[in-house]
Protein backbone atom coordinates (compact mmCIF):
# COMPACT_ATOMS: atom_id res chain seq x y z
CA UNK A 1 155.65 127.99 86.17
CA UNK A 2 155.42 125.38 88.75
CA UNK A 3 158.06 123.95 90.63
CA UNK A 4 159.08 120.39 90.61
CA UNK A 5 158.58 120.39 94.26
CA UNK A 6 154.90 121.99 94.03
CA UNK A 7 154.56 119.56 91.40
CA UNK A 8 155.45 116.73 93.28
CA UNK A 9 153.34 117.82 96.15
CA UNK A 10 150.04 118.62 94.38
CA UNK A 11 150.74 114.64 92.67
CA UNK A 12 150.50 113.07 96.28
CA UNK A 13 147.69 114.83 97.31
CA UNK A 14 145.05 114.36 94.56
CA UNK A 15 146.81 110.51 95.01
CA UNK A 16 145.76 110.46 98.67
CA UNK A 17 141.70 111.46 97.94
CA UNK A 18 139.08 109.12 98.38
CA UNK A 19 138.17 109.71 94.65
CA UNK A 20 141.94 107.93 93.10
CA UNK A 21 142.62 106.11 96.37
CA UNK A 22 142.41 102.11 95.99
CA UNK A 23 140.74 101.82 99.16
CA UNK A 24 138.05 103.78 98.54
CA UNK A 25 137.26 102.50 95.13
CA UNK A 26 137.25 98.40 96.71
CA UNK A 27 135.08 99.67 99.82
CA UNK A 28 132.66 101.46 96.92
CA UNK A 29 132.22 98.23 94.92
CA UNK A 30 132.32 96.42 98.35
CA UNK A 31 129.03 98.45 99.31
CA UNK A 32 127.56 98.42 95.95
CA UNK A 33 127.44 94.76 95.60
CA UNK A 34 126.71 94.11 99.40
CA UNK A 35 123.71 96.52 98.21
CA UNK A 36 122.50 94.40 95.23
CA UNK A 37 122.79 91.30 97.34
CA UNK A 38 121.48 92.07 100.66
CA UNK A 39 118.33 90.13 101.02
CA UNK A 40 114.51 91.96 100.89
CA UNK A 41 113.01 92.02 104.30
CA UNK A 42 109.30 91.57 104.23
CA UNK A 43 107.11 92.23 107.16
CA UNK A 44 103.73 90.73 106.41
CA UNK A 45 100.97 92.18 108.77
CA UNK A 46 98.09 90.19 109.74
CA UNK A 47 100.10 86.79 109.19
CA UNK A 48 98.35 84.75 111.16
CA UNK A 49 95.18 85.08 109.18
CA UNK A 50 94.26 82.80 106.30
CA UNK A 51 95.75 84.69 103.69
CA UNK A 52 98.88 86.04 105.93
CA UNK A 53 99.65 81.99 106.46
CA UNK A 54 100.11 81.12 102.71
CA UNK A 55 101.75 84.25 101.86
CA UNK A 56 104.47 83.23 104.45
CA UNK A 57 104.46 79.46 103.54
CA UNK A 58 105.29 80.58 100.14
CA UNK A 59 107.87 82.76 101.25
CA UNK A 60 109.59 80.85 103.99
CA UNK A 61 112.21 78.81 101.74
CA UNK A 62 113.22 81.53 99.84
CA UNK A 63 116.63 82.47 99.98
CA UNK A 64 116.20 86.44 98.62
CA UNK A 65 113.94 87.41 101.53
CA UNK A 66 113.78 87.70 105.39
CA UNK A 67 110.69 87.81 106.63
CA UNK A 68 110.61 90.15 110.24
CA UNK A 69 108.00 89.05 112.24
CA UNK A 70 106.28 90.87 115.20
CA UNK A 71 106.85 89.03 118.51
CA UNK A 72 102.98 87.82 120.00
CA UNK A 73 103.43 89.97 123.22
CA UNK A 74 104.19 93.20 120.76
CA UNK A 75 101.53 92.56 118.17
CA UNK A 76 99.51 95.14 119.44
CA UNK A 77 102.19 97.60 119.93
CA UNK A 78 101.86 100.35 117.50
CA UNK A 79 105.26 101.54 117.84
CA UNK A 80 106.55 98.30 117.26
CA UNK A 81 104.45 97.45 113.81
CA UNK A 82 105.55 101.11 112.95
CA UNK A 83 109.18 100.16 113.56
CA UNK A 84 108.92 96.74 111.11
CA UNK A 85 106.71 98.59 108.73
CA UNK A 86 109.47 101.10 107.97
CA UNK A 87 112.19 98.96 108.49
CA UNK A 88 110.85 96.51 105.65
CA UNK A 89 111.31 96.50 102.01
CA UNK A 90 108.10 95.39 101.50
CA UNK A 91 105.14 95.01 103.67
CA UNK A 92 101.82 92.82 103.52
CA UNK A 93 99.08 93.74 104.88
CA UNK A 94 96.68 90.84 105.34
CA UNK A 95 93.87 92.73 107.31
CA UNK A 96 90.94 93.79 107.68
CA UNK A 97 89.97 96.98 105.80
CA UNK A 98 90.15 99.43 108.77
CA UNK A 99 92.95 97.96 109.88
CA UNK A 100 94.73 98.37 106.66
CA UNK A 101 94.28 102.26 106.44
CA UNK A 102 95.76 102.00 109.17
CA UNK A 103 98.89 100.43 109.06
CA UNK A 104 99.69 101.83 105.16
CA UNK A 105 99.02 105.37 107.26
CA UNK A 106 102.29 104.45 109.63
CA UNK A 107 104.88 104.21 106.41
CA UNK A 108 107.10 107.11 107.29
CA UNK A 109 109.37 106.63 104.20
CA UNK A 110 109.40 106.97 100.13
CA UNK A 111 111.05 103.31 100.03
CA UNK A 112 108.98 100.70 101.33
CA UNK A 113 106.39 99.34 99.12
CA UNK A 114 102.91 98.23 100.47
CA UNK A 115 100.48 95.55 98.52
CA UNK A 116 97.26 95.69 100.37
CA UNK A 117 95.34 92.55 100.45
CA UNK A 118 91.57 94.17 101.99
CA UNK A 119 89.26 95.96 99.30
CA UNK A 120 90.44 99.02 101.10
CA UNK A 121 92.35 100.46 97.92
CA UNK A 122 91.20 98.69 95.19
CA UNK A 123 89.30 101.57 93.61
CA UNK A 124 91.81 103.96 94.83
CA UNK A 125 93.32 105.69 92.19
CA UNK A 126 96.99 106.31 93.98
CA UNK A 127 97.02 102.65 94.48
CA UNK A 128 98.10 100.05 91.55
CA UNK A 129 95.41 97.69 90.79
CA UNK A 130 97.02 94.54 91.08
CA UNK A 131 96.79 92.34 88.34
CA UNK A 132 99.04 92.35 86.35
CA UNK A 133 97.82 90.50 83.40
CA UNK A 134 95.26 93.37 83.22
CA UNK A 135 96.82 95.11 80.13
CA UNK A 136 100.19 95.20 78.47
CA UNK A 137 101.00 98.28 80.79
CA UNK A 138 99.75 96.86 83.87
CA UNK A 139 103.06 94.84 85.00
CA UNK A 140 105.10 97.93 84.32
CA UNK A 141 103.17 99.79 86.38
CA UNK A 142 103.17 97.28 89.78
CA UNK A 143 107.04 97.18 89.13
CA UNK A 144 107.38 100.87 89.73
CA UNK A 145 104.73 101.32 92.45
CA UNK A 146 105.07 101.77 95.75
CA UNK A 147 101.06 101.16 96.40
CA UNK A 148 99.57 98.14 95.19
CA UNK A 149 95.96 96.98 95.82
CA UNK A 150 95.67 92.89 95.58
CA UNK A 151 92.68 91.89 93.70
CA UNK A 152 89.49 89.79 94.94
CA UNK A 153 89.54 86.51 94.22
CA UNK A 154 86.44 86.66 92.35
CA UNK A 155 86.91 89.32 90.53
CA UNK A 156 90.37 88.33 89.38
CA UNK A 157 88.35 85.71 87.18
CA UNK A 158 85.56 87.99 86.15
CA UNK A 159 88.00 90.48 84.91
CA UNK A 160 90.13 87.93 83.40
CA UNK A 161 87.46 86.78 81.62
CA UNK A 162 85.71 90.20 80.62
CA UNK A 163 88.41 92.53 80.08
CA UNK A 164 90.15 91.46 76.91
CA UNK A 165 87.09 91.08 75.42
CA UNK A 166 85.25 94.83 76.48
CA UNK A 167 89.25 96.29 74.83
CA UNK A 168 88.94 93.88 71.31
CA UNK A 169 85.15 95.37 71.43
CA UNK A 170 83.42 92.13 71.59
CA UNK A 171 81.45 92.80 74.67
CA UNK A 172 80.02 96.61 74.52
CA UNK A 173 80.75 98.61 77.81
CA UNK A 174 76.98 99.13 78.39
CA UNK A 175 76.43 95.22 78.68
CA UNK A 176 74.37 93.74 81.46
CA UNK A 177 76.26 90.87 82.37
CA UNK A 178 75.03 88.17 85.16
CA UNK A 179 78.05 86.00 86.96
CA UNK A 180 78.00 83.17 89.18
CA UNK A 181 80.45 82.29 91.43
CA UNK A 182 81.24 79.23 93.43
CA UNK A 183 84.52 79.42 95.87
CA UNK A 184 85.75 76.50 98.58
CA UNK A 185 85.04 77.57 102.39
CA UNK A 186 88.22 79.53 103.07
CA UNK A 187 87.35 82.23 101.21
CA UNK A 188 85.56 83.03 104.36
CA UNK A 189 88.48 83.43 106.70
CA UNK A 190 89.15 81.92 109.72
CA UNK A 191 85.55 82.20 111.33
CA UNK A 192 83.55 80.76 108.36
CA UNK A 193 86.79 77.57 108.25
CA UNK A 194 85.98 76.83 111.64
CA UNK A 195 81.96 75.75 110.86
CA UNK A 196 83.33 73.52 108.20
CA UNK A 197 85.67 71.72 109.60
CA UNK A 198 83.96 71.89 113.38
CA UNK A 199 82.08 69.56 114.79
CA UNK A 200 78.93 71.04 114.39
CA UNK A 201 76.38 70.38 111.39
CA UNK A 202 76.27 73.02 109.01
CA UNK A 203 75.27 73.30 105.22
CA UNK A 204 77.12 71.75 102.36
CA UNK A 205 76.45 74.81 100.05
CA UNK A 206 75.18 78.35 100.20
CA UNK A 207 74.39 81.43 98.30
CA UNK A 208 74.79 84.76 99.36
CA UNK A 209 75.58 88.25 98.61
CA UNK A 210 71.42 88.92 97.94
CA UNK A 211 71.67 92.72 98.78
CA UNK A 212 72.58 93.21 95.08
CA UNK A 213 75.96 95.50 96.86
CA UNK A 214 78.68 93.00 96.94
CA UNK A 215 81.91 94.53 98.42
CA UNK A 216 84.01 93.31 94.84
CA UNK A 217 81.16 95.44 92.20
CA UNK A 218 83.10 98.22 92.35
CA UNK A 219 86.61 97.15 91.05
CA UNK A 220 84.30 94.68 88.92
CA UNK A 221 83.44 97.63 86.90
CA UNK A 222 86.51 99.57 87.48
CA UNK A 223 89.10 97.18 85.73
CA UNK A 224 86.67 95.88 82.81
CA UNK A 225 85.56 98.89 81.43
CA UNK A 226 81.82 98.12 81.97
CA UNK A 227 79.64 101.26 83.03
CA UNK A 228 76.92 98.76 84.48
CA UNK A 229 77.80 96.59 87.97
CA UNK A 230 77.25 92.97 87.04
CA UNK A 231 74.43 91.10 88.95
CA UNK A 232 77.00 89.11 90.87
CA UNK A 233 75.56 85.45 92.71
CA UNK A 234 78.54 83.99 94.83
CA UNK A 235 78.25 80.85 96.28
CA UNK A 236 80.94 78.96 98.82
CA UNK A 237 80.83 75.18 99.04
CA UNK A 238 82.27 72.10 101.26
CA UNK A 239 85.64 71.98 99.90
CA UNK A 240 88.47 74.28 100.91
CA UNK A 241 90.77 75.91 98.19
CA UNK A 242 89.38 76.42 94.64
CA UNK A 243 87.15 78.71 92.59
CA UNK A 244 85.10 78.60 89.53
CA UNK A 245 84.10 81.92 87.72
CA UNK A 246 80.92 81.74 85.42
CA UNK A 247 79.55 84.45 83.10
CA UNK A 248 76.17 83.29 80.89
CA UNK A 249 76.16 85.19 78.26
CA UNK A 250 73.37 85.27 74.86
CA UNK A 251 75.08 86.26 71.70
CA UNK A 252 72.39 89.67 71.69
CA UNK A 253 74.87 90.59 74.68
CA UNK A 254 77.55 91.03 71.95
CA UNK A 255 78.77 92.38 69.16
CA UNK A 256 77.29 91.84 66.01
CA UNK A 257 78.23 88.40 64.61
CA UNK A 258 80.91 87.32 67.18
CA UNK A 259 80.99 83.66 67.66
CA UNK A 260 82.57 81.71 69.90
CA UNK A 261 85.81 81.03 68.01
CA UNK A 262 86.23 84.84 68.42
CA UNK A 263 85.92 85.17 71.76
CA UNK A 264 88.14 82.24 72.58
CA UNK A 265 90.88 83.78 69.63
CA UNK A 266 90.47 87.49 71.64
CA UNK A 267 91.46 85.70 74.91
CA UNK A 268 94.32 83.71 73.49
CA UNK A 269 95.57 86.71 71.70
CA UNK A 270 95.58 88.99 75.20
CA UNK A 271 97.13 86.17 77.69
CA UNK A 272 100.09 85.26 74.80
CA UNK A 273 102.70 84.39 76.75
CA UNK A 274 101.69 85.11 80.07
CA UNK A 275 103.46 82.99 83.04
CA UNK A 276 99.99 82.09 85.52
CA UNK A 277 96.85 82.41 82.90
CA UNK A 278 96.29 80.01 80.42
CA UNK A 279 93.23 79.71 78.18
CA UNK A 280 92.45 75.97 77.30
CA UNK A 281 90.67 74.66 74.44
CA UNK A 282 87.88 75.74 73.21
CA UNK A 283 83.99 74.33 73.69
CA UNK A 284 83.26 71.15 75.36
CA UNK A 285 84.46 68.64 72.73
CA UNK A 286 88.10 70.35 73.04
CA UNK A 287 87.93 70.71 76.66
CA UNK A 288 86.84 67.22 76.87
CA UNK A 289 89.61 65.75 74.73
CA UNK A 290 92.62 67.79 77.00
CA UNK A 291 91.09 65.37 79.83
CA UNK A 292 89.83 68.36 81.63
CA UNK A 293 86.87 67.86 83.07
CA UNK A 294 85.57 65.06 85.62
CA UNK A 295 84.16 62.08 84.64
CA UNK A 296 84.01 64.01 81.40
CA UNK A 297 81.39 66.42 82.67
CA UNK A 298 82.18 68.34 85.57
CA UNK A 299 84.71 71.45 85.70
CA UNK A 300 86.13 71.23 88.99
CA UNK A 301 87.03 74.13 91.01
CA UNK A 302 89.58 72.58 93.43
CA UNK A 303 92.08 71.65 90.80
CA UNK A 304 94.46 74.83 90.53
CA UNK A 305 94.92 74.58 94.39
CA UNK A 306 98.24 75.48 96.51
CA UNK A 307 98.63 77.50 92.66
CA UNK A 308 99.38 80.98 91.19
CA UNK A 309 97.35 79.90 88.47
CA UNK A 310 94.03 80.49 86.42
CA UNK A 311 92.71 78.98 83.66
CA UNK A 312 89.96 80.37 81.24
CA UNK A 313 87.28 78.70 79.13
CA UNK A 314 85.22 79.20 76.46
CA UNK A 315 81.75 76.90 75.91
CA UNK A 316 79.97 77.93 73.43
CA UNK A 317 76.85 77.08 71.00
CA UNK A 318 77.17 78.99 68.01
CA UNK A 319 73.85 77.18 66.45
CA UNK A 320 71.77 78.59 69.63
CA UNK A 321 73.90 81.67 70.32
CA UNK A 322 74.72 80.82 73.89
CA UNK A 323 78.20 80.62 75.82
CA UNK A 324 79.78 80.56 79.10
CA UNK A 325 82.86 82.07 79.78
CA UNK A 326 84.58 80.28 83.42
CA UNK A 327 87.33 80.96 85.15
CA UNK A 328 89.09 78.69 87.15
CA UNK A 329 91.41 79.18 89.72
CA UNK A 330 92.48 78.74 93.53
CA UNK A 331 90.79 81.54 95.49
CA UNK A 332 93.80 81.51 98.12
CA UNK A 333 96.35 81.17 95.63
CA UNK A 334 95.64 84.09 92.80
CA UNK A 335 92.74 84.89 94.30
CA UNK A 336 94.93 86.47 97.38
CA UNK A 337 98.04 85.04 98.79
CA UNK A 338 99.80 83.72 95.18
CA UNK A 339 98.74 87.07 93.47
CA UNK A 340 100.36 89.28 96.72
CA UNK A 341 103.88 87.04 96.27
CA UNK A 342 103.71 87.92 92.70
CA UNK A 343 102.90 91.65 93.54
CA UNK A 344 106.02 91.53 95.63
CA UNK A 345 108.43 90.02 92.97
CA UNK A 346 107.33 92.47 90.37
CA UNK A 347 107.49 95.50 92.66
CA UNK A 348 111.27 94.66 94.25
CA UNK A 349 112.51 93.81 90.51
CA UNK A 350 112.60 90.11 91.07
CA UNK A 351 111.72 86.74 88.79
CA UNK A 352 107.86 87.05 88.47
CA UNK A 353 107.67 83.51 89.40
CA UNK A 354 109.58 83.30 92.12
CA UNK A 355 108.15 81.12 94.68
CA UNK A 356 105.63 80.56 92.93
């Protein structure tokens, strides 16, 4: 039997343990919601680049983050980018691709996520592809990655636009598609902004990409299924944000008897509810009547600029069995900085719109 003594004494001790003591239990809510309210630090490598710029703009007023930033004497100092790269929450890399093996090589820890803008993952298959609108899976899986891969910013309306239809078997995985491309001048990066807004004469419009091995085929045919590259014809033009995505396509191309009401019903049916892609009405005549294209005939690809978003149309002919699929959207917003922000709320469990 114990005593009323030994009683007493064993009483006071288990009292005076951190596990029953009232100090211990405030400082452990203390630290748990100093935890849940600490702000994110980002470190965004490469931000003085094009695409480094407008991820920070979009960043800077936002009251859940701190952005670190390397001082300019240290910016080649590997142990100091090492340093902010595992001191971040999330890191940016806005580099080229070398560069970018690189600096995802110096993470040191199991907690920092990394959302690669360069086509240096894309195809990788320990990186998360990321668009998120991909599939119903797809933002599920950026959330609990700790790799993501950005996507191109043509390719983000090829696949937008080819995708739902290769899953609702509209478009057979074997087709040969074509698709034409036209994207403002800062899709070229600092070098190719300078000729256009230099002093110098240079052209208004150009086509490129005519060794038939375009950087973007392979995550072209990755995320859409299709077992044959596209026959891909970009073009970049005198004005500076913007994109429009075109894919020609014959009715042959297709399953048997699909129309254009189908098509436009599949892509409806996939983006249901989605937050940044939208697919507007369908043919000409409806696209027309929403006021949508200039001076009633031209689709203009600097609308959606300084946006996250991307809109998706359907013109069709069902009498002559033609259509083009576009995609329109700003090629520095979710064609690479917008879609990298987005990345980055998804991936630290934040509003998917945030900043945005």
């Amino acid at each position: 039997m114990i005593s009323k003594t030994s009683a007493l004494s064993l009483l006071l001790a288990v009292a005076s343990t951190d596990a029953f003591s009232t100090s211990s239990l405030f400082a452990r809510k203390y630290a748990s919601s100093s935890s849940l309210s600490a702000k994110k630090k980002i470190f965004i490598d490469g931000e003085a680049g094009t695409t480094g710029l407008q991820v920070r703009d979009r960043l800077a007023n936002r009251d859940d983050l701190e952005i670190i930033s390397i001082s300019d004497e240290l910016r080649k100092d590997v142990d100091e980018r090492k340093r902010l790269i595992n001191e971040a929450d999330c890191i940016i890399l806005c580099l080229p691709d070398e560069a970018s093996k690189q600096a995802a090589s110096m993470v040191e820890n199991d907690r920092t996520v990394v959302i690669d803008a360069s086509t240096a993952f894309r195809v990788d298959d320990d990186w998360t592809y990321g668009f998120p609108e991909l599939s119903k899976s797809q933002t599920e899986d950026i959330k609990k990655s700790k790799r993501i891969s950005n996507p191109g910013c043509y390719p983000t309306g090829f696949i937008a636009l080819t995708r739902p239809l290769v899953d609702a078997g509209i478009i057979p995985t074997d087709a040969a598609l074509t698709v034409n491309a036209v994207s403002g001048y800062t899709g070229g990066g600092n070098a190719l902004i300078d000729i256009f807004e230099g002093d110098e004469p240079h052209e208004p419009w150009g086509a490129y990409g005519y060794s038939m091995n375009h950087k973007h085929l392979p995550e072209m045919s990755k995320y859409t299924g299709l077992t044959k590259l596209p026959i891909f014809q970009p073009t970049v033009s005198s004005f500076a944000q913007g994109m429009v995505v075109s894919i020609p396509l014959h009715y042959s191309f297709l399953k048997e008897g699909a129309t254009g009401e189908e098509v436009h019903a599949a892509l409806t049916k996939h983006y249901d509810g989605s937050t940044f892609v939208k697919v507007m009405p369908l043919g000409e005549n409806g696209v027309k009547e929403a006021g949508l294209l200039e001076r009633g005939a031209f689709l203009r690809p600097d609308t959606l600029a300084d946006t996250n978003n991307l809109e998706l149309f359907v013109f069709h002919n069902d009498e002559e069995e033609r259509m083009v699929l576009c995609a329109r959207l700003d090629n520095l917003g979710k064609g690479a900085s917008g879609a990298a922000v987005q990345n980055l709320n998804l991936s630290l469990g934040l509003d998917e719109a945030c900043g945005l």
